[in-house]
PDB file of N, CA and C in Angstrom:
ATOM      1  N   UNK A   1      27.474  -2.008   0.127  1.00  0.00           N
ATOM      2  CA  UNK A   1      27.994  -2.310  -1.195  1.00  0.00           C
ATOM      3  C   UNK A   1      28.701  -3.655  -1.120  1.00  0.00           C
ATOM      4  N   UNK A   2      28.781  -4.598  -2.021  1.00  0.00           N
ATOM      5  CA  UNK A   2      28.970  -5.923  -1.792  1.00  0.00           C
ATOM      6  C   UNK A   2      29.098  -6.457  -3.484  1.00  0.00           C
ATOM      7  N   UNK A   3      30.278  -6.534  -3.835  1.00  0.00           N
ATOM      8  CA  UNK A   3      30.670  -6.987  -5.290  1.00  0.00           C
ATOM      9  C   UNK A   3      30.773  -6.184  -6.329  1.00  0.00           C
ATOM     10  N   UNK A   4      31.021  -4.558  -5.812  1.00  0.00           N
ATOM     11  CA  UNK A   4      30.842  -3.744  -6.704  1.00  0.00           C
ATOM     12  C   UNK A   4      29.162  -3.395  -7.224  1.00  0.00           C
ATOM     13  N   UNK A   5      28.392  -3.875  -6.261  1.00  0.00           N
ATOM     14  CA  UNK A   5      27.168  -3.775  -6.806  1.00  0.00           C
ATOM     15  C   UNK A   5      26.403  -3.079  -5.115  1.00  0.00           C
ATOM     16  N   UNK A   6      25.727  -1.986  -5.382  1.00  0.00           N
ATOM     17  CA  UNK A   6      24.868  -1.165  -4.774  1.00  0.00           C
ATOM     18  C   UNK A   6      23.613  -1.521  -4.507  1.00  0.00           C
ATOM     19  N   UNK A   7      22.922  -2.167  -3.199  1.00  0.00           N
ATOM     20  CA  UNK A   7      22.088  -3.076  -2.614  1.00  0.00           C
ATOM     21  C   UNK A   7      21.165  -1.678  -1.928  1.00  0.00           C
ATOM     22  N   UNK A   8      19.628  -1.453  -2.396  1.00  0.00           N
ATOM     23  CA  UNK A   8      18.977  -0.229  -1.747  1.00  0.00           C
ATOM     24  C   UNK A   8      18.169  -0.801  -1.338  1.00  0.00           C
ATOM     25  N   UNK A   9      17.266  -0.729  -0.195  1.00  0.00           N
ATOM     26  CA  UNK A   9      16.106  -1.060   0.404  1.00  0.00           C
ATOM     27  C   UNK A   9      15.177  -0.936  -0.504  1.00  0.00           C
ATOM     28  N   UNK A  10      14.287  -1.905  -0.371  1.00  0.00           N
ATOM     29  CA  UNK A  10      12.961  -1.930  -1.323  1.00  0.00           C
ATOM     30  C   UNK A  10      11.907  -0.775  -0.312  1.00  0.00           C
ATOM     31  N   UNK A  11      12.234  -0.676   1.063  1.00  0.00           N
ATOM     32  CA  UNK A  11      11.058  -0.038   1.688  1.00  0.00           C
ATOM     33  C   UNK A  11      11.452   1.268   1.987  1.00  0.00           C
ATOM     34  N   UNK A  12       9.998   2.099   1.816  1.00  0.00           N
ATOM     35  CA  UNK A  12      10.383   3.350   1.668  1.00  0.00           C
ATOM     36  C   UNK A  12       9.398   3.996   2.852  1.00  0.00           C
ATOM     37  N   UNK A  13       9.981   4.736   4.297  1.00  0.00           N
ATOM     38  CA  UNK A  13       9.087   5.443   4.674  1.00  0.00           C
ATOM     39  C   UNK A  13       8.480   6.336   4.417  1.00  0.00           C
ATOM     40  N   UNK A  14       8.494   6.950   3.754  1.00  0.00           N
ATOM     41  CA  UNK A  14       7.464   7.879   3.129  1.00  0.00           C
ATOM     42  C   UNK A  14       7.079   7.545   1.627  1.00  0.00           C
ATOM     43  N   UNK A  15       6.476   7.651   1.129  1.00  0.00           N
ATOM     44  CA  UNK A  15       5.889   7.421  -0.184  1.00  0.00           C
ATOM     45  C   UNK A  15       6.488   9.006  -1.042  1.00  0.00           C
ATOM     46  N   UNK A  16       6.894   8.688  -2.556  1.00  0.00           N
ATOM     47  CA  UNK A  16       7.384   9.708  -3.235  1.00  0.00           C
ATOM     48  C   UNK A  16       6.293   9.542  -4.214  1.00  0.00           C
ATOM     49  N   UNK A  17       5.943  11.031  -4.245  1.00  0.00           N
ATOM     50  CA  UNK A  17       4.880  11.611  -5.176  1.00  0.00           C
ATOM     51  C   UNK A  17       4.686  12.274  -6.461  1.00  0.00           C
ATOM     52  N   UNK A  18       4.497  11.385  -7.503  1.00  0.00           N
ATOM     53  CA  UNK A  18       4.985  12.426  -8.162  1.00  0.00           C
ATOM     54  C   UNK A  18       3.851  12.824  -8.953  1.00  0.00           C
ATOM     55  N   UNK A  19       2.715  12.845  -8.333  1.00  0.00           N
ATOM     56  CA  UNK A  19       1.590  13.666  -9.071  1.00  0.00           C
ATOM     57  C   UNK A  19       1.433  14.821  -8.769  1.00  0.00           C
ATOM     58  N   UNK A  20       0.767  15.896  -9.461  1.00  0.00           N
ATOM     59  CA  UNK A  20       0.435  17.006  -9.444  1.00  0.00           C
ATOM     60  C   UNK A  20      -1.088  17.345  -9.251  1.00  0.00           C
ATOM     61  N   UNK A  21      -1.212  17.055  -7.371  1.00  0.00           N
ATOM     62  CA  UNK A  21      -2.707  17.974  -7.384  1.00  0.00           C
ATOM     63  C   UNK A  21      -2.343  18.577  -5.966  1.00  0.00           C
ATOM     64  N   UNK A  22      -3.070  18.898  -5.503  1.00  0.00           N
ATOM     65  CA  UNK A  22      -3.255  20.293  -4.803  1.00  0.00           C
ATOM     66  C   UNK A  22      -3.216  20.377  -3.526  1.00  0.00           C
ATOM     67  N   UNK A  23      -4.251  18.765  -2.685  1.00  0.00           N
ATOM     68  CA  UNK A  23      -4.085  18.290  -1.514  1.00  0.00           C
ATOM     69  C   UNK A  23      -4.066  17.370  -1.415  1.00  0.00           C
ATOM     70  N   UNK A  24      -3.190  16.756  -0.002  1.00  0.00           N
ATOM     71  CA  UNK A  24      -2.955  15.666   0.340  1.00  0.00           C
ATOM     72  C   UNK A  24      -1.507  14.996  -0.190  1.00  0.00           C
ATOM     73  N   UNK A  25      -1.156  13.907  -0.118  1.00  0.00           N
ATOM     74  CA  UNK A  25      -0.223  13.203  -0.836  1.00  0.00           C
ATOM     75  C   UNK A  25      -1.156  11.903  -1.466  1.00  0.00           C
ATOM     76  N   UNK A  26      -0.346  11.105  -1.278  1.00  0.00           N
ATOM     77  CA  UNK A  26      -0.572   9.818  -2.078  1.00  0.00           C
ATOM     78  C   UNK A  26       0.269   8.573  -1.826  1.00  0.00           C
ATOM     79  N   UNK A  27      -0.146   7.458  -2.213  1.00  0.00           N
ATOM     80  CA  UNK A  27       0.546   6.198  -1.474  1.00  0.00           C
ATOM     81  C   UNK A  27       0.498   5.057  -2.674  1.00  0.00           C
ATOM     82  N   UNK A  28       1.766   5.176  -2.504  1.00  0.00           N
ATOM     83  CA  UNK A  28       2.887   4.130  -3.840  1.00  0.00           C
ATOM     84  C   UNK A  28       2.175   2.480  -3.558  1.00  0.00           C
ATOM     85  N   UNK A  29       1.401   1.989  -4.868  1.00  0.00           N
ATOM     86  CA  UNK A  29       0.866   0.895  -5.132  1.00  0.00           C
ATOM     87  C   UNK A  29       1.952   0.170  -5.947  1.00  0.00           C
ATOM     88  N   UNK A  30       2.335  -1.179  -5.968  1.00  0.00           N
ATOM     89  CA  UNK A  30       2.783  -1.850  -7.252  1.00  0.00           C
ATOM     90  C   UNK A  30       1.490  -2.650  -8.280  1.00  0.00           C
ATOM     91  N   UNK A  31       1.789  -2.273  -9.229  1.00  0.00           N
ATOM     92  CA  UNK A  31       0.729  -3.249 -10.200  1.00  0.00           C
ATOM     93  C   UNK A  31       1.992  -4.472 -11.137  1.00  0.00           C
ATOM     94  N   UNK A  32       1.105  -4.992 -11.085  1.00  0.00           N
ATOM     95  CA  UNK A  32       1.446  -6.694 -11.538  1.00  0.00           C
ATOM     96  C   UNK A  32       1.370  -6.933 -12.919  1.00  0.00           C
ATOM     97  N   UNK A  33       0.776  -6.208 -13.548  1.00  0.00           N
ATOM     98  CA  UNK A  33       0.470  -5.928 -15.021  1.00  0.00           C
ATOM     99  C   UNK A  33       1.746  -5.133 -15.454  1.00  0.00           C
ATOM    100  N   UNK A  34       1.862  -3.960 -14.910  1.00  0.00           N
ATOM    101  CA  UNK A  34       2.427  -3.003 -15.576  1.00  0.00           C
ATOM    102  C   UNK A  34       3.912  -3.261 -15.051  1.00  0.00           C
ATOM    103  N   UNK A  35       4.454  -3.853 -14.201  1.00  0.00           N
ATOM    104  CA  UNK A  35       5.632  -4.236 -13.325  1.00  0.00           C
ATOM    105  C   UNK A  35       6.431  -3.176 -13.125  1.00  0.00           C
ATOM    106  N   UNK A  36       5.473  -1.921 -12.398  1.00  0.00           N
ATOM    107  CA  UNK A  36       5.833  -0.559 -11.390  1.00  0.00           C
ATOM    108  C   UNK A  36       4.874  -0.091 -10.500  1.00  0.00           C
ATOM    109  N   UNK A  37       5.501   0.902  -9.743  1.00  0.00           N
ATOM    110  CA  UNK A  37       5.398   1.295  -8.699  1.00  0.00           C
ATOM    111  C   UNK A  37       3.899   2.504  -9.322  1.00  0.00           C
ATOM    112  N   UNK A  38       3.367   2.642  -8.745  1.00  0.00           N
ATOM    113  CA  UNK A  38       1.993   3.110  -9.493  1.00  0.00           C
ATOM    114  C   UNK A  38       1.674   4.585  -8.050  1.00  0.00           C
ATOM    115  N   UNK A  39       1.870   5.722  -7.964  1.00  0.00           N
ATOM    116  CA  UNK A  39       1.497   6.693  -7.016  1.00  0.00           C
ATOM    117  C   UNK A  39      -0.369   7.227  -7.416  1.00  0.00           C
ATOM    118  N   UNK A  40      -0.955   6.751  -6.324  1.00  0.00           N
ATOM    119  CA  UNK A  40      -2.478   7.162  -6.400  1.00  0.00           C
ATOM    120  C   UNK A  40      -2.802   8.256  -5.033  1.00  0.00           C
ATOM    121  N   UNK A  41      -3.308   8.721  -5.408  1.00  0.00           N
ATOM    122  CA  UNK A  41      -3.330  10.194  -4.294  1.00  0.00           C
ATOM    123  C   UNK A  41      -4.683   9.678  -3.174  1.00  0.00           C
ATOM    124  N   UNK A  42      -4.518   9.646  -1.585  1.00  0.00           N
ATOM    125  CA  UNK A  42      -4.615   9.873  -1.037  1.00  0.00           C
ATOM    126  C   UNK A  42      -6.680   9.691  -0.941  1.00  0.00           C
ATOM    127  N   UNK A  43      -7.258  10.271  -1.690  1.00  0.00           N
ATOM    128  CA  UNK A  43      -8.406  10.435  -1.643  1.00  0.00           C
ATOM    129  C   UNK A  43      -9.379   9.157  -2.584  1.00  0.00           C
ATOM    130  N   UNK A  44      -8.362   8.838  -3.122  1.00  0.00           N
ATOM    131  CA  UNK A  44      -8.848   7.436  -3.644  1.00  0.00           C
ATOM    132  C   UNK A  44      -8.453   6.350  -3.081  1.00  0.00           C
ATOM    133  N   UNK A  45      -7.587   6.323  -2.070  1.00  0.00           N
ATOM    134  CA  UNK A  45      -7.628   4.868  -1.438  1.00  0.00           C
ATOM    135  C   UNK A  45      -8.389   4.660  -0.265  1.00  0.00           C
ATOM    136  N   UNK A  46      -8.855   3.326  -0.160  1.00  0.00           N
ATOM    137  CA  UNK A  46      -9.497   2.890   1.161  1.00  0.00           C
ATOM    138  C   UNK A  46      -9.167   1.906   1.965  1.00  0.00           C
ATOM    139  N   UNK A  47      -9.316   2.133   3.385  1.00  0.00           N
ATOM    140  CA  UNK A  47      -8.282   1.173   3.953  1.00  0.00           C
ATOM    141  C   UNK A  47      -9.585  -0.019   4.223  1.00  0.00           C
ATOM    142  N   UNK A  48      -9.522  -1.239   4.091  1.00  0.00           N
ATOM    143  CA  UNK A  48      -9.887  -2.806   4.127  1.00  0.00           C
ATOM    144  C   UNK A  48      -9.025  -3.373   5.134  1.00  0.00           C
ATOM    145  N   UNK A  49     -10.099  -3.970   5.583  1.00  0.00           N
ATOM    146  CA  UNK A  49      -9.351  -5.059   7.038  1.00  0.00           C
ATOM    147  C   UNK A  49      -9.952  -6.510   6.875  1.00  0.00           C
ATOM    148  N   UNK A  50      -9.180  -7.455   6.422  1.00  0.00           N
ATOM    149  CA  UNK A  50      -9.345  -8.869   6.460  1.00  0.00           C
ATOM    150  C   UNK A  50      -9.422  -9.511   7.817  1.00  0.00           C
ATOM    151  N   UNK A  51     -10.573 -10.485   8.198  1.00  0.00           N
ATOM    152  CA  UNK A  51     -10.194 -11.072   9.445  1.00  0.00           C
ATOM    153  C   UNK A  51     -11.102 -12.420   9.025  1.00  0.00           C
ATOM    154  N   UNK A  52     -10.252 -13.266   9.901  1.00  0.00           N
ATOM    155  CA  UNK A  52     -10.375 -14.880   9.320  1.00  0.00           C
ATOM    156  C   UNK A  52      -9.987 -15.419  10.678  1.00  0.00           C
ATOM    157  N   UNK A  53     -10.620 -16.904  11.117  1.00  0.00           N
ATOM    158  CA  UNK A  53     -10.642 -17.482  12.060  1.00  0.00           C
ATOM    159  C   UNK A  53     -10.151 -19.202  11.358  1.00  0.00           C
ATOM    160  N   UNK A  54      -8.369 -19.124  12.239  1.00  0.00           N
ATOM    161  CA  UNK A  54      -7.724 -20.338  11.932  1.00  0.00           C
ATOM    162  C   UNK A  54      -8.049 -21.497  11.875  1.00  0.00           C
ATOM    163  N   UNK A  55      -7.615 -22.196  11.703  1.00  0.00           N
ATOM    164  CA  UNK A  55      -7.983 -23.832  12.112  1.00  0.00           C
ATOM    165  C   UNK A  55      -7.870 -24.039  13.814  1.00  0.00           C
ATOM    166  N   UNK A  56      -7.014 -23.364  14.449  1.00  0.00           N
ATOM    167  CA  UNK A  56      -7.371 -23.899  15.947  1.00  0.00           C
ATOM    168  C   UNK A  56      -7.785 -22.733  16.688  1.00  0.00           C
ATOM    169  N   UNK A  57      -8.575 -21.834  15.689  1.00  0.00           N
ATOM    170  CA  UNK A  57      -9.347 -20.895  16.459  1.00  0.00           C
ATOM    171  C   UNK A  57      -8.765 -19.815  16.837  1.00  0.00           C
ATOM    172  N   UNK A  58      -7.803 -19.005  16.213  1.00  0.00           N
ATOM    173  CA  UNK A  58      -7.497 -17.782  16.573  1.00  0.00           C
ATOM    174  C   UNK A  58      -8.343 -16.813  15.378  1.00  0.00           C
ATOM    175  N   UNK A  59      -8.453 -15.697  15.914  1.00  0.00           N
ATOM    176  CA  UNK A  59      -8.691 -14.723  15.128  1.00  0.00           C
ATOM    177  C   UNK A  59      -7.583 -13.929  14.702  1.00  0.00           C
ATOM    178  N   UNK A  60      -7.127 -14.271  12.966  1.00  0.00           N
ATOM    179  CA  UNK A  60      -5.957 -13.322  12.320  1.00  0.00           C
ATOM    180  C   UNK A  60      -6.604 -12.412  11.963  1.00  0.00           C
ATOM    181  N   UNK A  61      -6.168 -11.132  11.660  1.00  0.00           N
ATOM    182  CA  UNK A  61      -6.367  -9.463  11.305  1.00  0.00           C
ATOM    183  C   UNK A  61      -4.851  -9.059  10.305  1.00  0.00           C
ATOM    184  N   UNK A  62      -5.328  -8.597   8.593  1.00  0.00           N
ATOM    185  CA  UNK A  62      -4.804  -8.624   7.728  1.00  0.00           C
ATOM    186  C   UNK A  62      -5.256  -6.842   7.734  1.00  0.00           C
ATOM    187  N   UNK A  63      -4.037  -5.602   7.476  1.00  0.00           N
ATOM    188  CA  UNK A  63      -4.934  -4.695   7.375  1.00  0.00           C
ATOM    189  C   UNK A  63      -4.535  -4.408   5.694  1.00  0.00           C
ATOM    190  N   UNK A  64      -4.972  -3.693   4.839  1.00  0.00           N
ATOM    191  CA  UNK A  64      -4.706  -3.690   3.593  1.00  0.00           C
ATOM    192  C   UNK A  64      -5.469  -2.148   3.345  1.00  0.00           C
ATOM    193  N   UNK A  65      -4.876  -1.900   1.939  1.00  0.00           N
ATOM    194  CA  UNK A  65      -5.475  -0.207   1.160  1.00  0.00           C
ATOM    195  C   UNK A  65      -5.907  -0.812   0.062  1.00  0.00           C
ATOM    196  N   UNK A  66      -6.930  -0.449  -0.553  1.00  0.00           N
ATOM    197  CA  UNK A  66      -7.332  -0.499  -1.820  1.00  0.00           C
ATOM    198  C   UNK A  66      -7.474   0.408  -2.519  1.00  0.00           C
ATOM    199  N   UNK A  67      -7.665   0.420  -4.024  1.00  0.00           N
ATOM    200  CA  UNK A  67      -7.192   1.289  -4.590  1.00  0.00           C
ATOM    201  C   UNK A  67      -7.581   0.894  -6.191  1.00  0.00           C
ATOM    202  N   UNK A  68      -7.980   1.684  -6.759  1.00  0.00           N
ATOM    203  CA  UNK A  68      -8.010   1.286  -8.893  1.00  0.00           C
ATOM    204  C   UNK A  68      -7.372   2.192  -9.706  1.00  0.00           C
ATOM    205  N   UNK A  69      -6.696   1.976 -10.625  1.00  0.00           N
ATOM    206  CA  UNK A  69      -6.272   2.697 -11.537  1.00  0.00           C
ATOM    207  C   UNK A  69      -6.046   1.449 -12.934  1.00  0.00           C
ATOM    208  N   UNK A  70      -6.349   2.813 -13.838  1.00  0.00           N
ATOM    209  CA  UNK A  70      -6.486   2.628 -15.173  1.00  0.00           C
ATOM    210  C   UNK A  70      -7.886   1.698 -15.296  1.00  0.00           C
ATOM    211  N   UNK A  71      -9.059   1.363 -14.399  1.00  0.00           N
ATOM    212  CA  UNK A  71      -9.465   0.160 -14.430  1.00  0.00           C
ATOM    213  C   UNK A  71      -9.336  -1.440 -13.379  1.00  0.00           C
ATOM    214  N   UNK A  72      -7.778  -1.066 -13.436  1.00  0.00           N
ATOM    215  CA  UNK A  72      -7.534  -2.170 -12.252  1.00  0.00           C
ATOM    216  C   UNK A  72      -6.856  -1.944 -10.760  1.00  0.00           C
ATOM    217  N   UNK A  73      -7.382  -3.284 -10.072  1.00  0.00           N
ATOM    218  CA  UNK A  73      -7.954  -3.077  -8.767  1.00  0.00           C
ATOM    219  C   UNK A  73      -6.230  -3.483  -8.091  1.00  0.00           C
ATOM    220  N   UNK A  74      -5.633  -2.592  -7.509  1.00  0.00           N
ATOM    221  CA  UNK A  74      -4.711  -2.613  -6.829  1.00  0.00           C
ATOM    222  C   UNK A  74      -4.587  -2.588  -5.169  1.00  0.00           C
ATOM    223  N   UNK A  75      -3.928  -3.341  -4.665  1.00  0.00           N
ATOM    224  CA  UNK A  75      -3.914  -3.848  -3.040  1.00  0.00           C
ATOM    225  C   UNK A  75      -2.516  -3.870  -2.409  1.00  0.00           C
ATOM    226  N   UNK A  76      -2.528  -3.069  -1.372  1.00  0.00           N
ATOM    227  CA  UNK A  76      -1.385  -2.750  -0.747  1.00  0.00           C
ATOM    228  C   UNK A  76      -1.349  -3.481   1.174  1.00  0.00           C
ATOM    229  N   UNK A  77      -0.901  -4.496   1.526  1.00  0.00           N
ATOM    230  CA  UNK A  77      -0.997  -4.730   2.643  1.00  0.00           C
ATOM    231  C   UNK A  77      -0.153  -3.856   3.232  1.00  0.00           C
ATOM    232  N   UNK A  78      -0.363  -3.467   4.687  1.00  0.00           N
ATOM    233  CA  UNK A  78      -0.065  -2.475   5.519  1.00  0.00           C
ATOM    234  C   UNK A  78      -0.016  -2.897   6.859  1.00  0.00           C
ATOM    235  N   UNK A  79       0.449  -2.027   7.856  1.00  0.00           N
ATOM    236  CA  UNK A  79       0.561  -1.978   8.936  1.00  0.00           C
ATOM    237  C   UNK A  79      -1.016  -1.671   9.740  1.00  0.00           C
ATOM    238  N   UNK A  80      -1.258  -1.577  10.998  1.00  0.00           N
ATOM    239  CA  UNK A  80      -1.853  -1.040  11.861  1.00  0.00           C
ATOM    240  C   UNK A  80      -2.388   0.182  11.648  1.00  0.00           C
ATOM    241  N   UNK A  81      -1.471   0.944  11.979  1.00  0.00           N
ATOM    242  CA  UNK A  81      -1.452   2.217  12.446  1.00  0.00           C
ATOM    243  C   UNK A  81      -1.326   2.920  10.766  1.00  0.00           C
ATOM    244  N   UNK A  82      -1.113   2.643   9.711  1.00  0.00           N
ATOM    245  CA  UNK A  82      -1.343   3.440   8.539  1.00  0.00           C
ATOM    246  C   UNK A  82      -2.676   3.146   8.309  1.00  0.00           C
ATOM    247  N   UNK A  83      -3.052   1.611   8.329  1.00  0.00           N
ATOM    248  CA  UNK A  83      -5.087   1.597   8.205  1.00  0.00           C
ATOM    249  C   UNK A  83      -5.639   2.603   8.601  1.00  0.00           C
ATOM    250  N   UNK A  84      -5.355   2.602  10.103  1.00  0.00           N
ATOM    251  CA  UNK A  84      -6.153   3.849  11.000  1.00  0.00           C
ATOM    252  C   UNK A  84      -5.988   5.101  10.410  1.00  0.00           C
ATOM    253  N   UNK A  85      -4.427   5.493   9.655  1.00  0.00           N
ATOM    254  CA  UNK A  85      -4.016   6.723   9.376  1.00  0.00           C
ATOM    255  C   UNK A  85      -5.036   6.844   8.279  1.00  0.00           C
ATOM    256  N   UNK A  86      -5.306   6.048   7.213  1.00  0.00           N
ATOM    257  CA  UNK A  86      -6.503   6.269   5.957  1.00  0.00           C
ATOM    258  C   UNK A  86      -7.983   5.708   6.354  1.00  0.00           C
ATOM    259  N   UNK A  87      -8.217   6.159   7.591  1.00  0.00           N
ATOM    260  CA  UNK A  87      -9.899   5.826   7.961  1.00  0.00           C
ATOM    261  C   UNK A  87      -9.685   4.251   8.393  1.00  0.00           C
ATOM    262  N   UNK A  88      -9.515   3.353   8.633  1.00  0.00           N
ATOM    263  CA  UNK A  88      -9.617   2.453   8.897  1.00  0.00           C
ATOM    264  C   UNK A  88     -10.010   2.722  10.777  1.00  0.00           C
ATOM    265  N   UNK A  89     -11.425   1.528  11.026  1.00  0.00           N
ATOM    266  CA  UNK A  89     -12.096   2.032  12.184  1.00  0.00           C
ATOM    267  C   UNK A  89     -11.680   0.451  12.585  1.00  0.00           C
TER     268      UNK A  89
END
């Protein structure tokens, strides 16, 4: 707390769900349009891996989730080990 004002982490380890289906969970997107936090369940996202070769020749590795709702195409960069956790090979 710092000026009378209450400072919360933007990052959340677990994702909060607040849809109603049956299995699985789901993983908190932001959309850019709507300027919120958007929860899509689990069976609709796919994990995407970017890889690009620098200017002095390294190979970078970007891992990312994809994802659509309402129509539009929402992208969540990620860690490692959550790619792998949603199929990522």
């Amino acid at each position: 707390m710092q000026d009378g004002v209450e400072y919360k982490s933007c990052r959340q380890v677990e994702p909060v769900c607040n849809l109603n289906h049956k299995e699985g969970g789901c993983m908190q997107f932001f959309s850019v349009k709507d300027r919120k936090m958007i929860d899509v369940p689990d069976s609709q996202v796919k994990a995407v891996k970017y890889e690009r070769t620098t200017k002095s020749g390294k190979k970078q590795v970007r891992y990312a989730l994809k994802a659509e709702y309402n129509g539009r195409k929402l992208t969540k960069f990620v860690d490692e080990a959550t790619y792998k956790k949603y199929g990522g090979k």
